[in-house]
Protein backbone atom coordinates (compact mmCIF):
# COMPACT_ATOMS: atom_id res chain seq x y z
CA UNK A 1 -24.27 48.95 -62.34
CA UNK A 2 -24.46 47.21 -59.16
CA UNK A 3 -24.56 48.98 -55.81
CA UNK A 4 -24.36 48.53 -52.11
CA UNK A 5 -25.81 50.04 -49.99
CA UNK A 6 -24.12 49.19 -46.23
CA UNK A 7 -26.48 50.22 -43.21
CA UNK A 8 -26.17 49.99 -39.50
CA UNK A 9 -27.86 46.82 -37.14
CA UNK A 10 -29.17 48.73 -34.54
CA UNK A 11 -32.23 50.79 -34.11
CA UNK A 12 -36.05 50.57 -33.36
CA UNK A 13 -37.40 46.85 -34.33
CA UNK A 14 -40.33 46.04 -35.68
CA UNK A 15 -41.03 43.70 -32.44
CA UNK A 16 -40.03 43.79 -29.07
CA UNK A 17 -41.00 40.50 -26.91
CA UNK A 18 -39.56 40.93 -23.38
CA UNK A 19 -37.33 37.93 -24.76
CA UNK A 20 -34.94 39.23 -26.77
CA UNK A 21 -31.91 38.00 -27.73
CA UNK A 22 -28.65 39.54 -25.83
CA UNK A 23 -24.95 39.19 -24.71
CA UNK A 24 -25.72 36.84 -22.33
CA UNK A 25 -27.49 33.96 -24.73
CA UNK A 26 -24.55 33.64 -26.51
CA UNK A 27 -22.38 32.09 -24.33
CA UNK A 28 -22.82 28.61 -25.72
CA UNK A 29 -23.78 27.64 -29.11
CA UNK A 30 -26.75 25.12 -28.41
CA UNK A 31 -28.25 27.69 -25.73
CA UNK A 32 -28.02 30.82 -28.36
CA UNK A 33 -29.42 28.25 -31.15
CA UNK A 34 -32.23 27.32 -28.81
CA UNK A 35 -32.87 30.86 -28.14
CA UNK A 36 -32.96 31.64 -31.51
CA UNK A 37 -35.51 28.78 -32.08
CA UNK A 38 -37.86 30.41 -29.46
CA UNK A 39 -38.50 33.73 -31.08
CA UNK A 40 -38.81 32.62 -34.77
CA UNK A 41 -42.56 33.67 -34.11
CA UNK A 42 -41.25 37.17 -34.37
CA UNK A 43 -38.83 36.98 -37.13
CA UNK A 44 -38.87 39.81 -39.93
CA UNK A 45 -36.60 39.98 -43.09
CA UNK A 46 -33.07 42.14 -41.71
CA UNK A 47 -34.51 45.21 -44.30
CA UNK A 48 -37.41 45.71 -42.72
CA UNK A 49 -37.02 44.35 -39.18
CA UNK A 50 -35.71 48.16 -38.13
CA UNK A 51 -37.98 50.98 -37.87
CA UNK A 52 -36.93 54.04 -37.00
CA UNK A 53 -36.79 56.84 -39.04
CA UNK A 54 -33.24 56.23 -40.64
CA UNK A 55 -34.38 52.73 -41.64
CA UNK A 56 -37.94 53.42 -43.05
CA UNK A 57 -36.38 56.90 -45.40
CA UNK A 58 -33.90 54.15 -46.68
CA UNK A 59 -36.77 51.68 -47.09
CA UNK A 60 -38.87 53.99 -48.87
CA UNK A 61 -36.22 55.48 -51.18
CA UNK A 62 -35.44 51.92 -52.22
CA UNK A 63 -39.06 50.93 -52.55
CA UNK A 64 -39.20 53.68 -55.29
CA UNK A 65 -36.38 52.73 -57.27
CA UNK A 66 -36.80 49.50 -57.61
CA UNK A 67 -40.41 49.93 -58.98
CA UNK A 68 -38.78 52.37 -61.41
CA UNK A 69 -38.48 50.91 -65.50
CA UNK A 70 -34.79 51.06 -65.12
CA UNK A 71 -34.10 48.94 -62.37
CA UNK A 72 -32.53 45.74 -63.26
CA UNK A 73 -29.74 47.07 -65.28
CA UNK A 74 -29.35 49.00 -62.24
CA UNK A 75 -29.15 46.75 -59.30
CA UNK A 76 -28.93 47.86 -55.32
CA UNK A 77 -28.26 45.40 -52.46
CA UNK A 78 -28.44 46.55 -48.56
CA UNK A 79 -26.09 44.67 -46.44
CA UNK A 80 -25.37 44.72 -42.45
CA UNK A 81 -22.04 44.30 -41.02
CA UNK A 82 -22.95 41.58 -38.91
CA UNK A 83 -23.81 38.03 -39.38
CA UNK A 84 -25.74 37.45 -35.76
CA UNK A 85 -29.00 36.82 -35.15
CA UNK A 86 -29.82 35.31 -38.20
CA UNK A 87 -32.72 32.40 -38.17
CA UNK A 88 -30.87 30.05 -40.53
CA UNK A 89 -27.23 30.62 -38.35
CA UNK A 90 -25.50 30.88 -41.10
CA UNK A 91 -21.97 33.06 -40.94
CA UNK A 92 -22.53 35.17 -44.62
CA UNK A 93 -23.20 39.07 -43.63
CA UNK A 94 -27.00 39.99 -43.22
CA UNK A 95 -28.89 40.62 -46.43
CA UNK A 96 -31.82 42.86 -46.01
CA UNK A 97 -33.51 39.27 -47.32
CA UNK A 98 -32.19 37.00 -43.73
CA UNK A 99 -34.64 36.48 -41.72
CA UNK A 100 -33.74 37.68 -38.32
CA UNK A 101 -35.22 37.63 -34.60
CA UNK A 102 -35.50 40.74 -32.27
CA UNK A 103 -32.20 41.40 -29.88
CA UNK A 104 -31.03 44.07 -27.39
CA UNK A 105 -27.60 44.48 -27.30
CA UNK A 106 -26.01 47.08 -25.13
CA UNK A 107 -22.90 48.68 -25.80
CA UNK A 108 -19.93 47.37 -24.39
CA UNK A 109 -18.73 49.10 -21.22
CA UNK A 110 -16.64 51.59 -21.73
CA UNK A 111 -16.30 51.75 -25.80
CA UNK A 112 -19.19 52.83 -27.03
CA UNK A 113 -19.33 49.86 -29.49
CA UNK A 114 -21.98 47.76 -29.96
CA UNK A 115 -20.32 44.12 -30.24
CA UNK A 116 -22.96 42.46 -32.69
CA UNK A 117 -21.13 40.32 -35.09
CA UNK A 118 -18.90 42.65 -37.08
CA UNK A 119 -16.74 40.57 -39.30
CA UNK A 120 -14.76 42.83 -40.45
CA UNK A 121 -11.54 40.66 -39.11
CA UNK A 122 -12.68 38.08 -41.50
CA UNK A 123 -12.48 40.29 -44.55
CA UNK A 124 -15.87 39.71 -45.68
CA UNK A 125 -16.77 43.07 -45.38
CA UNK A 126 -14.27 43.93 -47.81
CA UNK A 127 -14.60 40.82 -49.98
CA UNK A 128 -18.51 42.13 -50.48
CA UNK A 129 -17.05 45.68 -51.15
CA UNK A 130 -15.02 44.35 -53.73
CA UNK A 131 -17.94 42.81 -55.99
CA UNK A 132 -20.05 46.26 -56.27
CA UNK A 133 -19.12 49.22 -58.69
CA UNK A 134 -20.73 51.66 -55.89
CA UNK A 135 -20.87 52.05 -52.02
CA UNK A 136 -22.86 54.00 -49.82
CA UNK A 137 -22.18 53.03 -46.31
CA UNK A 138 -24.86 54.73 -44.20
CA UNK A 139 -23.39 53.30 -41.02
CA UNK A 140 -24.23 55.26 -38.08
CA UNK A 141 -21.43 56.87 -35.93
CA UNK A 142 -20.47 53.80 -33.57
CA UNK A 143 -21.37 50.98 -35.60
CA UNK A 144 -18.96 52.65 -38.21
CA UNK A 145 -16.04 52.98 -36.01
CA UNK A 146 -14.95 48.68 -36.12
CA UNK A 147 -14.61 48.66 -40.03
CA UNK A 148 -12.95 52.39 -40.17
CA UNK A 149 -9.78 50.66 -41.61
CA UNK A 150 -11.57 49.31 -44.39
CA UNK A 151 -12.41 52.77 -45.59
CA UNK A 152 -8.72 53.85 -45.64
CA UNK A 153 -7.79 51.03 -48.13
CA UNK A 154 -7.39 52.14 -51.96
CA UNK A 155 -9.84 50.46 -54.08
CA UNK A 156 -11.45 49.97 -57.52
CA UNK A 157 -14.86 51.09 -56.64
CA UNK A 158 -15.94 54.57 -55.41
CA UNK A 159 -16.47 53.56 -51.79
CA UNK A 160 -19.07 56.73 -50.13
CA UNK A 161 -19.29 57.36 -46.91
CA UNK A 162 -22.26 59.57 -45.87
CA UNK A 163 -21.67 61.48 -42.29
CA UNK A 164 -21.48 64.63 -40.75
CA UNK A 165 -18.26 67.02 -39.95
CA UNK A 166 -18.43 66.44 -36.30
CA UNK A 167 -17.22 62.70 -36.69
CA UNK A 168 -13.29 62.04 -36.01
CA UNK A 169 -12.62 59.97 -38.41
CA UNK A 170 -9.78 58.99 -40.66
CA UNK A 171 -11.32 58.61 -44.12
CA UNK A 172 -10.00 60.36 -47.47
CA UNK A 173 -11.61 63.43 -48.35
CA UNK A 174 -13.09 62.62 -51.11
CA UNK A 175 -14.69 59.66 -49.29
CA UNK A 176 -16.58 61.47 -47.26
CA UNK A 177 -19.48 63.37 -48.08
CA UNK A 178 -21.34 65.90 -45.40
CA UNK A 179 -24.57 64.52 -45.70
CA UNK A 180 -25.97 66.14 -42.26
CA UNK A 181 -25.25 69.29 -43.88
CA UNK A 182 -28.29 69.14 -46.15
CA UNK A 183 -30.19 68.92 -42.63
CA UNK A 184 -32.82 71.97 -42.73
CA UNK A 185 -31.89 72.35 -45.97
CA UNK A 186 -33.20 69.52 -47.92
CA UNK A 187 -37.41 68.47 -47.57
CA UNK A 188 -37.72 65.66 -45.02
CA UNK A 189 -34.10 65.12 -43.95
CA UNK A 190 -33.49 65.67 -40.28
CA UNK A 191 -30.95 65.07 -37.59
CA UNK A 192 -32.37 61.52 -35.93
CA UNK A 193 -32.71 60.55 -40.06
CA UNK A 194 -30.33 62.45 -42.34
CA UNK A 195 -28.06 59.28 -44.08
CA UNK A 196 -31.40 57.22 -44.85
CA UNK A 197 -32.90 60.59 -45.77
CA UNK A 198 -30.54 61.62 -48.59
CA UNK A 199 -30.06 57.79 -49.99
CA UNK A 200 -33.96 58.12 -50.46
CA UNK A 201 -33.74 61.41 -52.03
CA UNK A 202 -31.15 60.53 -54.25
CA UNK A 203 -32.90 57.29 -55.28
CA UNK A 204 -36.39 59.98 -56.08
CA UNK A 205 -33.70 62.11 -58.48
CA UNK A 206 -32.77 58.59 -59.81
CA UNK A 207 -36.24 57.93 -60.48
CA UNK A 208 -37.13 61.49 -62.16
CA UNK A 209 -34.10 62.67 -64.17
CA UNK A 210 -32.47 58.81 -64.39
CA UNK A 211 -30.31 56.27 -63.34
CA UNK A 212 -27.10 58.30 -65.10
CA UNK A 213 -27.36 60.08 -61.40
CA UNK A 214 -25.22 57.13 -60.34
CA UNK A 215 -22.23 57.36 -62.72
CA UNK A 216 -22.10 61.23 -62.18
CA UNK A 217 -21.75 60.21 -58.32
CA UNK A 218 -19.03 57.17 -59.06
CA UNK A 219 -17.39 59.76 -61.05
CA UNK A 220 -17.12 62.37 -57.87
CA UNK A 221 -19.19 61.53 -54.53
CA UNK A 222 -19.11 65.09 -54.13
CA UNK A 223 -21.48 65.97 -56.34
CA UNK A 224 -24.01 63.71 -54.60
CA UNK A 225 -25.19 66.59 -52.38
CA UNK A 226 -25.68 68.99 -55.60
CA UNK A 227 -27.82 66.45 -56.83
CA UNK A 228 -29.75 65.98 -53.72
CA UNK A 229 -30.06 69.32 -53.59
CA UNK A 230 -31.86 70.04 -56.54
């Protein structure tokens, strides 16, 4: 089985030089290339480059699984909706394997919306949902909002979004599972962490009971929080 896991590009980085990249140094090509150039010193893989407490539960849940006997026939890939900020300039989405550099990107005046590359326009978003045979998308709140539509389109593969019940959103049903209502509930998940949280506990079940955890979820995301709960 192959899965994706989608996650959000924003959050805590692993370095902060007072030069970061933002808005402003892309308004020309050869001046956001140059800028680019000038903080490959403090360039970090996308996966690990974040390090708040969202990103490190999802790094450590995937840690675990992949050292696990089973994984291989079992594959996971984390993607970010964005293709900025990337050393090699490329266009392709972020995989948590791109190099990137540190950036501070506020969000745009009045929306709420962090503009940082989504390319959801493009379809690529949807092309790379296409491939998998299961997706989480732990995008936070905001960074969710530009690629909404994409999670109202029928498709092949069980496409999960984790969230809580306060978001206005217009996803199916059975798209959507509650995961901030295992907050309090559920050893080490929090508010400030909850979607990276439950991935991570999910991948520990994965690692203790098996990887057939997966095909009872692709079967009915609902019973994803039963199996976190234990």
């Amino acid at each position: 089985m192959k899965i994706l896991i989608l996650t959000s590009y924003t959050g805590k980085q692993k370095y902060k030089p007072y030069n970061r990249i933002t808005r402003e140094d892309r308004r020309s090509s050869a001046h956001y290339e140059q800028r680019i150039t000038e903080l490959t010193d403090y360039s970090a893989p996308a996966g690990e480059m974040f390090t708040g407490p969202y990103a490190y539960a999802l790094r450590e849940g995937l840690r675990q699984i992949r050292g696990h006997e089973q994984y291989g026939q079992t594959k996971i890939d984390q993607y970010f909706p964005s293709h900025y900020y990337r050393v090699d300039l490329r266009e392709d989405l972020v995989h948590e394997n791109d190099i990137i550099v540190p950036f501070d990107v506020e969000p745009l005046s009045g929306t709420g919306n962090i503009d940082y590359g989504e390319t959801d326009r493009s379809g690529r978003v949807q092309a790379l949902i296409e491939r998998y045979d299961l997706v989480f998308s732990l995008l936070k709140k905001y960074d969710f909002f530009p690629l909404e539509h994409l999670f109202r389109i029928q498709y092949k593969v069980p496409l999960i979004l984790l969230g809580a019940r306060s978001w206005k959103v217009s996803v199916p049903e059975s798209r959507f599972v509650y995961a901030a209502d295992l907050v309090g509930h559920v050893d080490g998940v929090s508010k400030y962490n909850y979607q990276g949280a439950v991935l991570r506990k999910l991948c520990e079940v994965a690692c203790s009971d098996g990887f057939g955890v997966f095909e009872q979820i692709k079967r009915d995301p609902q019973r994803l929080l039963e199996i976190v709960s234990g």
